[in-house]
Protein backbone atom coordinates (compact mmCIF):
# COMPACT_ATOMS: atom_id res chain seq x y z
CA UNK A 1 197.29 9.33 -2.09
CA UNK A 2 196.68 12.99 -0.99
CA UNK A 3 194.97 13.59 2.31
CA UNK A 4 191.99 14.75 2.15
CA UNK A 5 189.28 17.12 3.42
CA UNK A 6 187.67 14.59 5.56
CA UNK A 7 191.00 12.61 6.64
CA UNK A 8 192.21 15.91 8.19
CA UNK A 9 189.21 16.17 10.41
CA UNK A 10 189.19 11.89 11.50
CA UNK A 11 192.94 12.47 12.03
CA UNK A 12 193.15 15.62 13.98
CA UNK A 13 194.51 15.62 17.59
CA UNK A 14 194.64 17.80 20.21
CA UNK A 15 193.01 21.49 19.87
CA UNK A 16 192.52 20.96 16.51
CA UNK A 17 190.06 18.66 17.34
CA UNK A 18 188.15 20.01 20.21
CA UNK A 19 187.63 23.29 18.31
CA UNK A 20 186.67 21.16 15.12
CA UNK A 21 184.30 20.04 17.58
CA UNK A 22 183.04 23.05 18.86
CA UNK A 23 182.92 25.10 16.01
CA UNK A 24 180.42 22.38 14.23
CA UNK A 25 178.18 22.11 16.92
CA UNK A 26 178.10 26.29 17.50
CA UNK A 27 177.57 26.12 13.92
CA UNK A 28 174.32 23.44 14.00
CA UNK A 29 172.65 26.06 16.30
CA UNK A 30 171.36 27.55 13.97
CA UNK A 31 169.21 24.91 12.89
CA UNK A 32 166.48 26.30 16.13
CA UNK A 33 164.37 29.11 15.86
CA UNK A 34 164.27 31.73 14.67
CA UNK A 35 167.32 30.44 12.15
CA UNK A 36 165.48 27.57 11.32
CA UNK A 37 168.49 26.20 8.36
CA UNK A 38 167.75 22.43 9.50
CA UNK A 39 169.87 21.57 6.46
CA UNK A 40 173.14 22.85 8.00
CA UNK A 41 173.26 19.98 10.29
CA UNK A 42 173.83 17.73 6.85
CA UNK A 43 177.83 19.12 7.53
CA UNK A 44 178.11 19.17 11.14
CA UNK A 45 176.79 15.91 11.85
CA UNK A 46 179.13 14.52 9.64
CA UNK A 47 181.99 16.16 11.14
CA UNK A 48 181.21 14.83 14.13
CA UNK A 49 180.82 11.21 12.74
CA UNK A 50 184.40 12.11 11.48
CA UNK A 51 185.59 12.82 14.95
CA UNK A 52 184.27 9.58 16.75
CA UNK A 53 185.59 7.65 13.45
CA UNK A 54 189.02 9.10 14.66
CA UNK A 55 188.12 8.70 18.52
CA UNK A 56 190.67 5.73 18.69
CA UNK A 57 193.54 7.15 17.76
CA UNK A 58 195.49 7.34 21.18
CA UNK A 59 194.66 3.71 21.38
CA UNK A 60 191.81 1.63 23.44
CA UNK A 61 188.86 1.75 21.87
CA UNK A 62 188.10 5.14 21.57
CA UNK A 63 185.52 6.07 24.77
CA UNK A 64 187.34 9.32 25.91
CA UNK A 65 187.94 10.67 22.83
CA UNK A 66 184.27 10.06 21.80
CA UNK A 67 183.02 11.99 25.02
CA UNK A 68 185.70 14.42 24.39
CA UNK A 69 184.26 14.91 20.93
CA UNK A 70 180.41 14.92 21.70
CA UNK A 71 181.06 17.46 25.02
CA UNK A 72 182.61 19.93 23.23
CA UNK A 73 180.38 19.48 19.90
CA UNK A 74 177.42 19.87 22.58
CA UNK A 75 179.29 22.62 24.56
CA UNK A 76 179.43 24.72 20.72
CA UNK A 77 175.41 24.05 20.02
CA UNK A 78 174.15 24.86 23.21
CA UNK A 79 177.00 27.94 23.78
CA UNK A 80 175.06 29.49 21.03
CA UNK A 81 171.61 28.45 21.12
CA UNK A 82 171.26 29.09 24.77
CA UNK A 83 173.57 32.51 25.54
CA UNK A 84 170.20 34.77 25.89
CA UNK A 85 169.48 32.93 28.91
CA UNK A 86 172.14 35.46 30.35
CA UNK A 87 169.43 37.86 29.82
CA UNK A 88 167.16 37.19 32.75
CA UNK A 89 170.23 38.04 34.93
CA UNK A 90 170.50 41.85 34.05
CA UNK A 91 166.71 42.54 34.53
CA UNK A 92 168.27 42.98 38.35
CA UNK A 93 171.87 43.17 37.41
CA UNK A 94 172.92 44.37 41.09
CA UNK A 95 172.03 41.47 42.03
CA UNK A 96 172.43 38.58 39.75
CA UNK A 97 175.10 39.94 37.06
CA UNK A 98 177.82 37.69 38.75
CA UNK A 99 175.76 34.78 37.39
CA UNK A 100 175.98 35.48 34.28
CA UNK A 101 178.89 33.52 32.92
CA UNK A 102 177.52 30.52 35.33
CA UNK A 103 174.18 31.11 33.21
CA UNK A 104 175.92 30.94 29.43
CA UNK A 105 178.75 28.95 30.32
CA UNK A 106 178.28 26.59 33.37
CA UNK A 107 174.51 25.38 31.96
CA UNK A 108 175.82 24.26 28.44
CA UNK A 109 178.92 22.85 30.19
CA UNK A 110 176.49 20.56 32.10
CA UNK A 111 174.22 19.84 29.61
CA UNK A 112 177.15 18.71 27.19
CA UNK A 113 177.72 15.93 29.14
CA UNK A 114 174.52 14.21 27.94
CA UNK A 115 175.69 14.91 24.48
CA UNK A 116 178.91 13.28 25.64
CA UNK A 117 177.47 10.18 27.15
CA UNK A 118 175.66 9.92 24.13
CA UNK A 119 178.98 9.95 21.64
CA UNK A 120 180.08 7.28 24.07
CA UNK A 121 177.39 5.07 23.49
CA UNK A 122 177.80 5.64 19.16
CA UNK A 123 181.52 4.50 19.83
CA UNK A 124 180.04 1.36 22.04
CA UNK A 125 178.34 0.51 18.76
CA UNK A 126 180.50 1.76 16.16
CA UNK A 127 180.89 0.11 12.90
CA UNK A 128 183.41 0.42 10.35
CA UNK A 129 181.03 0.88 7.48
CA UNK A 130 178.29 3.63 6.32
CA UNK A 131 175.82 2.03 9.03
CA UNK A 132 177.51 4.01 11.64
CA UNK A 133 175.39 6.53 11.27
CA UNK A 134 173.02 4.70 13.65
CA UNK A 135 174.91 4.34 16.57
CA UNK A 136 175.11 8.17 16.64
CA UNK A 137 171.18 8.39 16.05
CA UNK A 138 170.89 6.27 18.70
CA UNK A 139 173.26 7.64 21.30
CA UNK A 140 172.16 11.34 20.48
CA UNK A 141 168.66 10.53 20.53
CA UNK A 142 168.83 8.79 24.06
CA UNK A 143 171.11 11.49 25.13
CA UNK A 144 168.24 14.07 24.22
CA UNK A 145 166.13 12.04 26.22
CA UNK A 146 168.18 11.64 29.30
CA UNK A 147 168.38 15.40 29.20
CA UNK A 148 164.74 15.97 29.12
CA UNK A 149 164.71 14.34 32.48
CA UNK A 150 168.00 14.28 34.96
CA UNK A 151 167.62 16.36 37.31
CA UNK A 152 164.31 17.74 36.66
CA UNK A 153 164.77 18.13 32.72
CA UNK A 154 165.98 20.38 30.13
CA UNK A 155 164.78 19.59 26.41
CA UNK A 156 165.34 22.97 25.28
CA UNK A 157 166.85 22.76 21.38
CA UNK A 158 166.40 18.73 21.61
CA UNK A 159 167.84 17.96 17.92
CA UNK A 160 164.23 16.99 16.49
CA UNK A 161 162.99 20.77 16.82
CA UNK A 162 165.39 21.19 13.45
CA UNK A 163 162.84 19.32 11.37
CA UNK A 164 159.86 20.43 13.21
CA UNK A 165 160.35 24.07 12.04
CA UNK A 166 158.64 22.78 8.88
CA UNK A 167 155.12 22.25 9.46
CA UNK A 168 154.75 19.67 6.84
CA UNK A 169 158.01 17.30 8.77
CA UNK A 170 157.07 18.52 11.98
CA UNK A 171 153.03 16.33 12.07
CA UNK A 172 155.76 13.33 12.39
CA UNK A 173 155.42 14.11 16.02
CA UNK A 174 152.03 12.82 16.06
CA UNK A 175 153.26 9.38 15.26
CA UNK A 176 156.58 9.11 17.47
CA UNK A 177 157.48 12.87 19.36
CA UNK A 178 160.08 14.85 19.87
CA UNK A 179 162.46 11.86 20.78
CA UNK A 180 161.49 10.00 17.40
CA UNK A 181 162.03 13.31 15.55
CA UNK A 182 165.52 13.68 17.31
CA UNK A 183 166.39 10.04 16.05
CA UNK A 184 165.45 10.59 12.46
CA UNK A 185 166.92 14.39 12.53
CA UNK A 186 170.81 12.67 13.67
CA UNK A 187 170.05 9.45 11.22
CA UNK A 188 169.19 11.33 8.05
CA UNK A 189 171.32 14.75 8.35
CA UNK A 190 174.15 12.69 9.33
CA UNK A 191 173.93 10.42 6.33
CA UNK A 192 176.15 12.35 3.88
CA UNK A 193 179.09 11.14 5.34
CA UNK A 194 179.08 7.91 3.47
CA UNK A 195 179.15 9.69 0.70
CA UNK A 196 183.03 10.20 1.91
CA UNK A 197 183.64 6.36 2.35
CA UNK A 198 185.99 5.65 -0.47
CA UNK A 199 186.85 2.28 0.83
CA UNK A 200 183.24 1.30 0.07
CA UNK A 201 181.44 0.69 -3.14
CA UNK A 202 179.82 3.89 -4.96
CA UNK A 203 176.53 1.75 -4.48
CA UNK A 204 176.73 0.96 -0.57
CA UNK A 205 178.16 5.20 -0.24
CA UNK A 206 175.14 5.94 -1.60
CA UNK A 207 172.06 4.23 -0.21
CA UNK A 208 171.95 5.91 3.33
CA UNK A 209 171.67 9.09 1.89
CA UNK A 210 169.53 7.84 -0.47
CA UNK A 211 167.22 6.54 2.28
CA UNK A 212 167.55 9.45 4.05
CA UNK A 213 165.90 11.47 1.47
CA UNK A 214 163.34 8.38 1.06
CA UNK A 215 162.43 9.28 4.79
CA UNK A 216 162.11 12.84 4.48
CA UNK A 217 160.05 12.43 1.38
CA UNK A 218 157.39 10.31 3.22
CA UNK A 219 157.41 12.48 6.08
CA UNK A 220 157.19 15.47 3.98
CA UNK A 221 154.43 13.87 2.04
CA UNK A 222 152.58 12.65 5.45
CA UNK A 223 152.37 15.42 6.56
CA UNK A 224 151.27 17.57 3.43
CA UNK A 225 148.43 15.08 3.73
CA UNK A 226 147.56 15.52 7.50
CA UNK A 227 147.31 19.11 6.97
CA UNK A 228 145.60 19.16 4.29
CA UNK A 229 142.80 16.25 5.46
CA UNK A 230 142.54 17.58 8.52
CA UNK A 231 139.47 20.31 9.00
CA UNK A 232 139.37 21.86 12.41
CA UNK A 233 135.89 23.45 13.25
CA UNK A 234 135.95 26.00 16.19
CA UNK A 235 133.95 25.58 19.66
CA UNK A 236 130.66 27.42 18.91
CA UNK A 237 129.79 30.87 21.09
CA UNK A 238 133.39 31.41 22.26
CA UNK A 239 135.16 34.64 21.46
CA UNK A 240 138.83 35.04 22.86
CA UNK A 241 141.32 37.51 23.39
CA UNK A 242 144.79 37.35 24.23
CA UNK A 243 146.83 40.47 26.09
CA UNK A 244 150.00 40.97 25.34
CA UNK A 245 151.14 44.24 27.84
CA UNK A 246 155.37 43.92 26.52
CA UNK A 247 156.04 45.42 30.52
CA UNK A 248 159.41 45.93 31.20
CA UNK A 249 160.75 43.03 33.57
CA UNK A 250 161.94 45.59 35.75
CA UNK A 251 158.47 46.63 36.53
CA UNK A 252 156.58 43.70 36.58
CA UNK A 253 157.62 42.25 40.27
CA UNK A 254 157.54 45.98 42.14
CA UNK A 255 154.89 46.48 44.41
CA UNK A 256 154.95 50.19 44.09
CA UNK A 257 154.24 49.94 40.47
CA UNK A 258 151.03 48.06 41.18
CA UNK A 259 148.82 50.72 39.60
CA UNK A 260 150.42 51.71 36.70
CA UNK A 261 150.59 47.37 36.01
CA UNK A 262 147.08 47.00 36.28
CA UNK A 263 145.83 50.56 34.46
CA UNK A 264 148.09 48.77 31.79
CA UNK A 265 146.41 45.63 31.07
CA UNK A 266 142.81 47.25 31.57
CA UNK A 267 143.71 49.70 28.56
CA UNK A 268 145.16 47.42 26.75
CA UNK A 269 142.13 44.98 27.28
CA UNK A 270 139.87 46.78 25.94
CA UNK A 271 141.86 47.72 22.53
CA UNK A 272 140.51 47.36 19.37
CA UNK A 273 136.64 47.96 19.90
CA UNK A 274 136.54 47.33 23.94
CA UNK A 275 135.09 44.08 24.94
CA UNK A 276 131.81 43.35 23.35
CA UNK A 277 131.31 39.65 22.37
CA UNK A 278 134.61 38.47 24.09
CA UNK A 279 133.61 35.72 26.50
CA UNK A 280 137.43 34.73 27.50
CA UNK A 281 140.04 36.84 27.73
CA UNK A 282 143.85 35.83 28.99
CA UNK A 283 146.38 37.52 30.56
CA UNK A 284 150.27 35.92 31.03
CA UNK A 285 151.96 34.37 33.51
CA UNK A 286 152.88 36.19 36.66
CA UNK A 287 150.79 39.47 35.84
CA UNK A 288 150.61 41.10 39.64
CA UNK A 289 153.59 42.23 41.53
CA UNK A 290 150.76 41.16 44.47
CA UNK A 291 148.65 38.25 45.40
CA UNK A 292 144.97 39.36 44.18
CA UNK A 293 143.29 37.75 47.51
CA UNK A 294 145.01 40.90 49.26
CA UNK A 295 144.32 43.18 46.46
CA UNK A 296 140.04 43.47 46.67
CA UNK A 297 140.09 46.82 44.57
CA UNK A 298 141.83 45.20 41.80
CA UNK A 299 139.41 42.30 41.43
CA UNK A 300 136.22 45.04 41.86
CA UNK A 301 138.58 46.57 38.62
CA UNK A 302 138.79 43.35 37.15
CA UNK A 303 134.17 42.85 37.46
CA UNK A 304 133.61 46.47 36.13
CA UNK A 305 136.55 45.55 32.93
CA UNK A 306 134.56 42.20 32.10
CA UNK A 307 131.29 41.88 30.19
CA UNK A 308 128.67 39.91 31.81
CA UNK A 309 129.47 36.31 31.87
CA UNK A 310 132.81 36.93 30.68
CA UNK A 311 135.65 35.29 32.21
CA UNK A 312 139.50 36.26 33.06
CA UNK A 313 142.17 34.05 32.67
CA UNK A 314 145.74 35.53 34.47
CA UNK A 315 148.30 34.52 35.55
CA UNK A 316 148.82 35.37 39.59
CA UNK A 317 151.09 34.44 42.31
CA UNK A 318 149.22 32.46 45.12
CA UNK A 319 149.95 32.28 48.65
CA UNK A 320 148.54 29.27 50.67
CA UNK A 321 149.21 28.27 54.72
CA UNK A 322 151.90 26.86 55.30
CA UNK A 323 152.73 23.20 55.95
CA UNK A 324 152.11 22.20 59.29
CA UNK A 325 155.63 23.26 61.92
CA UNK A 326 157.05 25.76 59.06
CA UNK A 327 156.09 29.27 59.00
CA UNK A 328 155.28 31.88 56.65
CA UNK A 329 152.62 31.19 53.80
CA UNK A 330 153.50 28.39 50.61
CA UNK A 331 153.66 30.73 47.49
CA UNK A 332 152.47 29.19 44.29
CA UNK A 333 153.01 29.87 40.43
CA UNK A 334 149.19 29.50 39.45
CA UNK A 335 146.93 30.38 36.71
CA UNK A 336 143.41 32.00 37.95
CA UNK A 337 139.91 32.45 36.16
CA UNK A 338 137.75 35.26 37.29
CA UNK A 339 133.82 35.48 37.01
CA UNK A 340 132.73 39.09 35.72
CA UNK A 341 131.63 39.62 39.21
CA UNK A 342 135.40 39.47 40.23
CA UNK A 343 135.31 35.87 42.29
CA UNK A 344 137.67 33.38 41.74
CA UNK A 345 136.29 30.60 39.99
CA UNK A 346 139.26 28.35 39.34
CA UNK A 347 143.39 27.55 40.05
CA UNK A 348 145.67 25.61 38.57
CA UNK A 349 149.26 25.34 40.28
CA UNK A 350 152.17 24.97 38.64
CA UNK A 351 153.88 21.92 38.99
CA UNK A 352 157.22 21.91 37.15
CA UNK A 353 159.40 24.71 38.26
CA UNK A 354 162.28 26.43 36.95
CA UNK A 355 165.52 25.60 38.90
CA UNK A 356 167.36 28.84 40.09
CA UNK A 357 164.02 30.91 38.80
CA UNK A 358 161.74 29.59 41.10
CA UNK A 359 163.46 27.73 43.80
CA UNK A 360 166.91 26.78 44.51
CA UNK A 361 168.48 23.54 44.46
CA UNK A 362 169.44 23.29 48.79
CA UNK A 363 166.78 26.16 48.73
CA UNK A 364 168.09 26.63 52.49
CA UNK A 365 172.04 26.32 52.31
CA UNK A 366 171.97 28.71 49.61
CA UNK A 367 169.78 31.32 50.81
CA UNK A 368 171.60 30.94 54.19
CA UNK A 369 175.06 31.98 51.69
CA UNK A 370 172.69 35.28 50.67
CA UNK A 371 171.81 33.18 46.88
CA UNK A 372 168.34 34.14 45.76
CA UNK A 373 166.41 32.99 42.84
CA UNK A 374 165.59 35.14 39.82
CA UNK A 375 162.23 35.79 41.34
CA UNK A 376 163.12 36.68 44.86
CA UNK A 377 160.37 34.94 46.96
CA UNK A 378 161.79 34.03 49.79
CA UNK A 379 162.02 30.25 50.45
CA UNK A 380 161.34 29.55 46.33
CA UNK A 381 157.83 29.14 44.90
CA UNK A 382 155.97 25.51 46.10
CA UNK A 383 155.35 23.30 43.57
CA UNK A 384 151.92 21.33 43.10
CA UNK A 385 152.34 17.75 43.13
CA UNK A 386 150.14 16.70 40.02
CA UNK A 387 148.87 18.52 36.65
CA UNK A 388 144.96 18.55 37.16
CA UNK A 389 142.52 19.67 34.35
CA UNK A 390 141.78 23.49 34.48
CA UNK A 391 138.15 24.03 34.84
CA UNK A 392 137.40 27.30 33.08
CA UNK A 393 133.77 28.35 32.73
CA UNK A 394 132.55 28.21 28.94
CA UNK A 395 135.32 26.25 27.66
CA UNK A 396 136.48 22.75 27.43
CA UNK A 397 138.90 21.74 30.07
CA UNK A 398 142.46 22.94 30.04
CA UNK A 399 145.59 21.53 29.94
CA UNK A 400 147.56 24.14 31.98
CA UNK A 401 151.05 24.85 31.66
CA UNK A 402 152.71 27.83 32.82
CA UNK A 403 156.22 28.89 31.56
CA UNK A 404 158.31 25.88 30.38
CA UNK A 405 156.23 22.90 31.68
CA UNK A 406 154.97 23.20 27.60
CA UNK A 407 158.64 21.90 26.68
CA UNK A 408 158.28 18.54 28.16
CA UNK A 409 156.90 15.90 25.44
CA UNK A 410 154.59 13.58 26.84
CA UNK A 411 154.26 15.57 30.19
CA UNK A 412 151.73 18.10 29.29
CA UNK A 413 148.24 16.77 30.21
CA UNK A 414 146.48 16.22 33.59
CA UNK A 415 147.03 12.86 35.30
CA UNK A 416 143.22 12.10 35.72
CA UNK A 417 139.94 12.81 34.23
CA UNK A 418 138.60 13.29 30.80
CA UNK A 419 141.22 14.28 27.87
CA UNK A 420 141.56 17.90 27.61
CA UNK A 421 139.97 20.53 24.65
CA UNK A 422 143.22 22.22 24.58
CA UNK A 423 146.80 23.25 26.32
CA UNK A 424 146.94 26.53 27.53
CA UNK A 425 150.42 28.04 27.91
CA UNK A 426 150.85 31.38 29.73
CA UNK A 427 154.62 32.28 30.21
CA UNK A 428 156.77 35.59 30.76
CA UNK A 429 159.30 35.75 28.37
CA UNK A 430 160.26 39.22 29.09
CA UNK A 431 163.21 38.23 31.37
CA UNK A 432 165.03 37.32 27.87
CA UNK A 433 164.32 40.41 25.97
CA UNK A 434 163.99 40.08 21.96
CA UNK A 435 166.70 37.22 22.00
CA UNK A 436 165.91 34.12 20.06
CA UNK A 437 164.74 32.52 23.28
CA UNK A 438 161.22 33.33 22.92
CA UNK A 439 160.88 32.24 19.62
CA UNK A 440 161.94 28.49 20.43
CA UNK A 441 160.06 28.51 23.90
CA UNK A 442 156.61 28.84 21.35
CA UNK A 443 157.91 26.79 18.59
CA UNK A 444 158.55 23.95 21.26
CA UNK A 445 154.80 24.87 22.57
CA UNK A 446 153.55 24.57 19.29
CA UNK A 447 154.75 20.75 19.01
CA UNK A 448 152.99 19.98 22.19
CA UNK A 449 149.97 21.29 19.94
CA UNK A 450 151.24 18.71 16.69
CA UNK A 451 151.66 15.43 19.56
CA UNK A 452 149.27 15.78 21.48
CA UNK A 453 146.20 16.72 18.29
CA UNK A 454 145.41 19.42 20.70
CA UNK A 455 145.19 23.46 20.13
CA UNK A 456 147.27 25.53 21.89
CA UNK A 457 146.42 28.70 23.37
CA UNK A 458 149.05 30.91 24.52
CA UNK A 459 149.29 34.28 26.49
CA UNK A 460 152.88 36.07 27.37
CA UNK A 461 154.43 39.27 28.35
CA UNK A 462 155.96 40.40 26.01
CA UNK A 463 155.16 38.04 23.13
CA UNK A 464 154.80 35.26 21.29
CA UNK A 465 151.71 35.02 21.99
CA UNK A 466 149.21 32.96 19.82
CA UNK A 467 146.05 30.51 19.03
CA UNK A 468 147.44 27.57 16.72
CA UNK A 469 145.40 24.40 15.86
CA UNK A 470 145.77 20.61 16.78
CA UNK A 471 148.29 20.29 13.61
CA UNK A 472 149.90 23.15 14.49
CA UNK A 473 148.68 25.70 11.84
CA UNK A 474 148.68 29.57 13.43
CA UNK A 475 145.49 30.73 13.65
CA UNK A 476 146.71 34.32 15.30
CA UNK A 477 149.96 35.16 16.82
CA UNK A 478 150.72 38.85 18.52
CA UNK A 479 154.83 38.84 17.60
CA UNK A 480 157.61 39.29 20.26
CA UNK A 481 157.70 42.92 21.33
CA UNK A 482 154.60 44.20 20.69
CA UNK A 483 151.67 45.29 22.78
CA UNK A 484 148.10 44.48 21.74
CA UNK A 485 145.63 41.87 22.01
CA UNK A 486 144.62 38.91 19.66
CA UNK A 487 140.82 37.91 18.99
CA UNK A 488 140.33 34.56 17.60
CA UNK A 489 137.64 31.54 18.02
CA UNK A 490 139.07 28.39 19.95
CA UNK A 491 139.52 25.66 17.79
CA UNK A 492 138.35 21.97 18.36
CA UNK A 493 140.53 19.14 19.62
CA UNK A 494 141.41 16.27 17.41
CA UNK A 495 140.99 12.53 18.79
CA UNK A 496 144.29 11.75 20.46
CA UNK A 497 147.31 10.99 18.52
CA UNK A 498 149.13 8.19 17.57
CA UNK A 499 152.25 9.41 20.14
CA UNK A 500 148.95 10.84 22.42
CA UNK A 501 147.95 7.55 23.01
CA UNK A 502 151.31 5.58 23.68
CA UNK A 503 153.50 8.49 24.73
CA UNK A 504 156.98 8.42 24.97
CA UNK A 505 157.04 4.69 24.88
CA UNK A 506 157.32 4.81 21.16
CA UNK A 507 159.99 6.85 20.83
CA UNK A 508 162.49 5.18 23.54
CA UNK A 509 161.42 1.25 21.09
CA UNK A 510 162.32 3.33 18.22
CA UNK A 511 165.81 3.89 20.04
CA UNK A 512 166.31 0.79 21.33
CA UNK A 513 165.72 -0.90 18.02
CA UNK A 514 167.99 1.50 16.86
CA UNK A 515 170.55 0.93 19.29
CA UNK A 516 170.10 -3.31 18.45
CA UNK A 517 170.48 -2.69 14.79
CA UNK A 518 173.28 -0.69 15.39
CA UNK A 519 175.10 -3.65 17.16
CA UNK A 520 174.03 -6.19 15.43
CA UNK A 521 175.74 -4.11 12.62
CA UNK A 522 178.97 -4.32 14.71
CA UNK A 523 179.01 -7.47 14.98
CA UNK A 524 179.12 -8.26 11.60
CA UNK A 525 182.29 -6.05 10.87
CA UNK A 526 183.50 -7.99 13.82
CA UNK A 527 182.94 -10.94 12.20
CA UNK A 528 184.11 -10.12 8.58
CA UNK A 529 187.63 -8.37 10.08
């Protein structure tokens, strides 16, 4: 019998097999935005099925080479959906250029482990027949998950953002999240594989696949339903506008630049017909190279820009006193609304900050070695200790998340009070340039939107900035690299979701039922051999 395609890949050994390995996963990277070709993962996946089918070959049962497998598969897709991270380290390149290959290289090396772990748990409930497929649903799935919270959490690229770049799959999230959508993205893309099972009837080859097309079907079809029963009104008397400035990085943290920063968003405010009838407008994340408590002429600026009764939402570094024996002032990543007579009506701190970009890990030891953080404050921003509802004037309540607290699933709303009207996102994406980075940061904020049955409002540097509704329909979006502003109305909130309600408890039953089916499968091969 000849050897064929798929024996070759089971049976390689040695480098063959790690850069089978890496090459598929590199490959399945460009399922994320702004690629989007979710279907490509229906001949990676398989390959790595293939690999952990051949993970015993050196004998035992197979643990090792499974890890070996799933690190460097995961080493490949995040290599390549994550390499315009290296970006942010050239906006000060005297600086933080060394970093770079830690940045693009050491990052995806650590987050690969997760994808390892998770290979190691498929092979802990491999079976010999086309039901395999679950085990690596399963172990992918809860490896997504565990890397959406050690050490403070990464999601970026989780493998359910490949189906949620169609609308229609993506309102799935409303039922069971990101987490479910990663479980049914590895189940149903992987599926094909059977199809190679030659040992097994045509009949049993075929039905995963089969189901797996049964599944996208229905999802397809709920949510072709949900978007189309679903009529969003808007929140009556509210006019918004959304500034997108597109300043250079290098500019935007240098005090001596202070003027020409703010003569730049005041122009730019008033674009398009000046102010009249806006009653909100937004500015992004970070927009002062200053704290605006020490800046007085800037807010008297800020009351002549603003119509009466209007309000300013920015984005603004805040310094507080410091704790009590420690010296020099807490600074804070915060988002600020300003009354048209230039006081300072509310704050919302951020609490989920960016490791290395905000603060340092042994924030002391390190800066004691002469290591900063991208944003140079000295001592790393302070963190607030709980998400609280952002009271703006005129609106409902915010949900506010600055930068990439919007990537956490089932971490985006405030911990007490009344569900919020919307999530509010203000970031800075200019420290990765016109890299594909942006565009996943938003599409991963616009799934917040899809879970949660909430709008999304979102203001950025240099883009992409955008109103989308509660199922995740774009309203108006300002693309990445322009400067302008956005007008739009603020749409309503739905009642909460399905996955709103229960959180990320349905996702983790779906795979743990997942992971008992996928034994109890085992054990029935074990039984029959």
């Amino acid at each position: 019998m000849p050897v064929t395609l798929p024996d070759r890949i089971m049976l390689a050994t040695g480098w063959r097999r790690l850069a089978l390995a890496f090459l598929a996963g590199a490959l399945s990277a460009l399922a994320m935005p702004p690629f989007g070709v979710w279907p490509l993962l229906a001949l990676t996946l398989p390959v790595l099925v293939l690999l952990i089918d051949g993970a015993a070959i050196a004998g035992g049962r197979g643990y090792w080479g499974a890890f070996t497998a799933g690190w460097w598969f995961g080493f490949g897709y995040l290599v390549v959906g994550l390499w315009w991270i290296g970006e942010a380290f050239l906006v000060q390149a005297d600086a933080f250029a060394w970093m770079i290959p830690f940045a693009i290289l050491g990052l995806p090396a650590y987050l690969a482990i997760h994808v390892g772990l998770g290979c190691v748990l498929a092979r802990a409930l491999w079976s010999e027949g086309p039901w395999r497929i679950l085990a690596l649903a399963a172990g992918l799935a809860a490896a997504d998950w565990l890397r959406g919270i050690a050490l403070t959490g990464f999601p970026w690229n989780s493998f359910g953002y490949a189906l949620a770049n169609n609308l229609e799959l993506a309102q799935a999230a409303s039922l069971f999240g990101l987490w479910g959508l990663s479980l049914i993205t590895v189940a149903v893309l992987a599926s094909p594989v059977t199809l190679l099972a030659v040992r097994s009837s045509k009949r049993v080859r075929c039905i995963p696949p089969l189901i797996g097309v049964l599944v996208l079907a229905g999802m397809w079809g709920f949510g072709a339903w949900r978007l189309a029963d679903t009529e969003v009104g808007t929140v009556p008397g509210v006019k918004l506008r959304i500034m997108q400035p597109d300043l250079p990085q290098d500019q935007k943290f240098r005090y001596d630049a202070r003027q020409t920063v703010v003569d730049l968003y005041l122009k730019t405010s008033v674009e398009q017909g000046g102010l009249a009838g806006v009653t909100h407008l937004f500015w992004p994340e970070s927009a002062f190279p200053f704290f605006l408590e020490r800046e007085p002429d800037v807010l008297l600026r800020i009351a002549d820009l603003l119509p009466p009764g209007a309000v300013l939402v920015t984005g603004a570094a805040r310094a507080a006193p410091p704790d009590p024996g420690r010296t020099g002032a807490k600074v804070y990543n915060s988002l600020r609304a300003i009354g048209s007579d230039g006081a300072i009506l509310a704050t919302a701190d951020k609490v989920h900050l960016v490791p290395f970009g905000e603060y340092l890990p042994f924030q002391p030891l390190l800066e004691s070695l002469g290591i900063e953080q991208l944003t140079r404050v000295r001592g790393g921003f302070a963190a607030a200790t709980e998400r609280h509802a952002f009271a703006i004037p005129g609106l409902p309540n915010a949900a506010p998340l600055i930068c990439y607290e919007a990537i956490f699933p089932g971490n985006v709303l405030p911990v007490d009070g009344p569900r919020p009207g919307f999530l509010l996102n203000a970031s800075n994406d200019a420290w990765f340039g016109l890299t594909p980075g942006p565009h996943q940061h938003f599409e991963q904020a616009r799934l917040r939107a899809v879970e949660e049955g909430l709008p999304l409002v979102r203001a950025t540097n240099n883009g992409i900035s955008a109103i989308v509704d509660p199922v995740g329909r774009i309203t108006g979006l300002l693309p990445l690299g322009v400067r302008g502003v956005l007008d739009g109305a603020l749409p309503t909130a739905l009642p909460a979701t399905f996955y709103g309600t229960w959180g990320n408890s349905v996702p983790l039953l779906m795979i743990i039922l997942t992971i008992a089916l996928a034994f109890t499968m085992r054990c029935t091969d074990t039984r029959r051999s």
